[in-house]
Protein backbone atom coordinates (compact mmCIF):
# COMPACT_ATOMS: atom_id res chain seq x y z
CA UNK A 1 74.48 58.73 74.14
CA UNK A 2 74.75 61.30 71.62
CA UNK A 3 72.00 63.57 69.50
CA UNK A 4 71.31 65.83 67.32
CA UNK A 5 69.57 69.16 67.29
CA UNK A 6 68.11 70.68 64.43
CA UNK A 7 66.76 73.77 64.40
CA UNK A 8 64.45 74.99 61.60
CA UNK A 9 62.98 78.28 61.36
CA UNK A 10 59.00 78.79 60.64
CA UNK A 11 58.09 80.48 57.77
CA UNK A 12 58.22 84.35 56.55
CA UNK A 13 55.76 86.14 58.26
CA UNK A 14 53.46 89.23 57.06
CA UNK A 15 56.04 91.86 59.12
CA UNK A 16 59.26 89.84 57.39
CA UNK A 17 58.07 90.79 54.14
CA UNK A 18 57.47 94.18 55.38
CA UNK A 19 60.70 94.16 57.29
CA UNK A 20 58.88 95.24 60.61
CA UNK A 21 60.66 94.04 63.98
CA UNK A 22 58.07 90.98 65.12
CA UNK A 23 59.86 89.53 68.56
CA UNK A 24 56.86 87.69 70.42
CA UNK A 25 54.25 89.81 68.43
CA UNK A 26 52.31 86.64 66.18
CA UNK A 27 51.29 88.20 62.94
CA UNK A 28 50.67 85.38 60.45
CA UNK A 29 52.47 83.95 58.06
CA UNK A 30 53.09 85.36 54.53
CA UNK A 31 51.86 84.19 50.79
CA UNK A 32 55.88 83.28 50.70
CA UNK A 33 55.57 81.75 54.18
CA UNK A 34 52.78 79.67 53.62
CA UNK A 35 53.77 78.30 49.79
CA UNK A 36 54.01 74.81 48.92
CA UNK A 37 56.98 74.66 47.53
CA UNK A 38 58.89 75.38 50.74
CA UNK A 39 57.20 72.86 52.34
CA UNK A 40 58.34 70.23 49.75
CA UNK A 41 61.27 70.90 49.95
CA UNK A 42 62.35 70.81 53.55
CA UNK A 43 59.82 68.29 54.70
CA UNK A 44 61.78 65.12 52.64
CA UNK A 45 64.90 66.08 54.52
CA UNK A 46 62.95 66.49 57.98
CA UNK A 47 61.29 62.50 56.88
CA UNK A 48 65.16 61.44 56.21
CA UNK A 49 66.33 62.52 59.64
CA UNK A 50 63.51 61.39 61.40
CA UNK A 51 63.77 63.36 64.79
CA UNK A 52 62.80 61.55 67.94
CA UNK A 53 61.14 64.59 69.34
CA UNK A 54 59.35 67.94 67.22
CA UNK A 55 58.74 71.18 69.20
CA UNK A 56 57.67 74.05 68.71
CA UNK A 57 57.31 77.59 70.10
CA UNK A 58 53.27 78.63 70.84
CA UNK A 59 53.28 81.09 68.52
CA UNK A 60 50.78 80.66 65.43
CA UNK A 61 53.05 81.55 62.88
CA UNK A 62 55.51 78.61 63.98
CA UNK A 63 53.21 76.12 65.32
CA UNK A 64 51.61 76.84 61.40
CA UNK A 65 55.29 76.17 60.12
CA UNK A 66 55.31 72.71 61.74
CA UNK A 67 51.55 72.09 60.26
CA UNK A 68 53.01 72.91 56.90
CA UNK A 69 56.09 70.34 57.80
CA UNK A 70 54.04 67.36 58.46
CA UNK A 71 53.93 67.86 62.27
CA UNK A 72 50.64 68.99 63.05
CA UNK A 73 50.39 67.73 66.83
CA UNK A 74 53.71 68.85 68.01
CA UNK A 75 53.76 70.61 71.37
CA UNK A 76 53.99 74.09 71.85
CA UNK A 77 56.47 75.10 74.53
CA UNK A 78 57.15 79.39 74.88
CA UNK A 79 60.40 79.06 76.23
CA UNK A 80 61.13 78.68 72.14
CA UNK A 81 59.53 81.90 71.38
CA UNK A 82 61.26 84.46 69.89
CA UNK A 83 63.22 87.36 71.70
CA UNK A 84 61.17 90.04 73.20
CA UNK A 85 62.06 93.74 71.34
CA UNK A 86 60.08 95.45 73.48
CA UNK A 87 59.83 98.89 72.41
CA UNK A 88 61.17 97.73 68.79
CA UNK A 89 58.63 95.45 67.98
CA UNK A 90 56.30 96.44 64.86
CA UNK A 91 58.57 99.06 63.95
CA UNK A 92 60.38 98.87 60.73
CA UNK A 93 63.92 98.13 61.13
CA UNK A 94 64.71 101.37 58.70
CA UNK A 95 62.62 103.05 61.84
CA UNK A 96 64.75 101.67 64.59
CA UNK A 97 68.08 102.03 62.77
CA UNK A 98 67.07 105.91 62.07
CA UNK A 99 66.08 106.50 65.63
CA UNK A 100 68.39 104.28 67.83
CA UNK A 101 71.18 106.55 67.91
CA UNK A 102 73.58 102.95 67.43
CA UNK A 103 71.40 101.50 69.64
CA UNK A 104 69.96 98.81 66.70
CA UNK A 105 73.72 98.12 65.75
CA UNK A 106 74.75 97.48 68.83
CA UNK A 107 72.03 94.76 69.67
CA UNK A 108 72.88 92.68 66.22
CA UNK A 109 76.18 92.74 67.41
CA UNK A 110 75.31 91.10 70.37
CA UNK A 111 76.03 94.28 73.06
CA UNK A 112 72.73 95.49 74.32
CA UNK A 113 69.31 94.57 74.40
CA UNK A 114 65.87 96.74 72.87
CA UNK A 115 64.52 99.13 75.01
CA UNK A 116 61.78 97.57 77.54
CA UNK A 117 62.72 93.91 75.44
CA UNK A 118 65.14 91.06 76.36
CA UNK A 119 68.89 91.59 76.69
């Protein structure tokens, strides 16, 4: 048997557009986030595919990304949630990459995790 995964990624959020560190915070989707026009356009490809199976994390902002989709009853499951930046989260990344002493650089490189978040 063989499948296919697709990932898609929910919508901008409020703290993308401000370019604040979110993790498992949930604060709502943006204007940008929330426009039709995105919508349109991904949800004919998502029809075309036709996956077996739609999940999404339990956060608002994504299970309001699948709404927006055409997939208003799919189940929420938290082991999809974001990563947890502990100590980073609803700090500006300008913040974090001013204070981190490397810190920031290192973790989107892949070789440490936030303070008090997820490695």
């Amino acid at each position: 048997m063989t499948g296919r995964l697709l990932l898609v990624r929910r919508g901008q959020s409020s703290w993308n557009a401000e370019k604040r560190l979110q993790g498992q915070a949930d604060p709502p989707l943006s204007e940008l986030g929330r426009a039709p026009a995105l919508a349109l356009a991904l949800a004919p490809v998502l029809r075309t595919l036709a996956p077996d199976l739609v999940v999404t994390s339990d956060l608002a902002r994504v299970r309001q990304s699948a709404e927006l989709l055409g997939y208003p009853d799919a189940p929420a499951d938290a082991r999809w949630r974001e990563f947890d930046l502990g100590d980073w989260t609803a700090r500006t990344k300008a913040e974090v990459r001013a204070e981190s002493n490397g810190a920031y650089s290192a973790w989107r490189a892949g070789r440490a995790g936030p303070p008090g978040g997820e490695g």
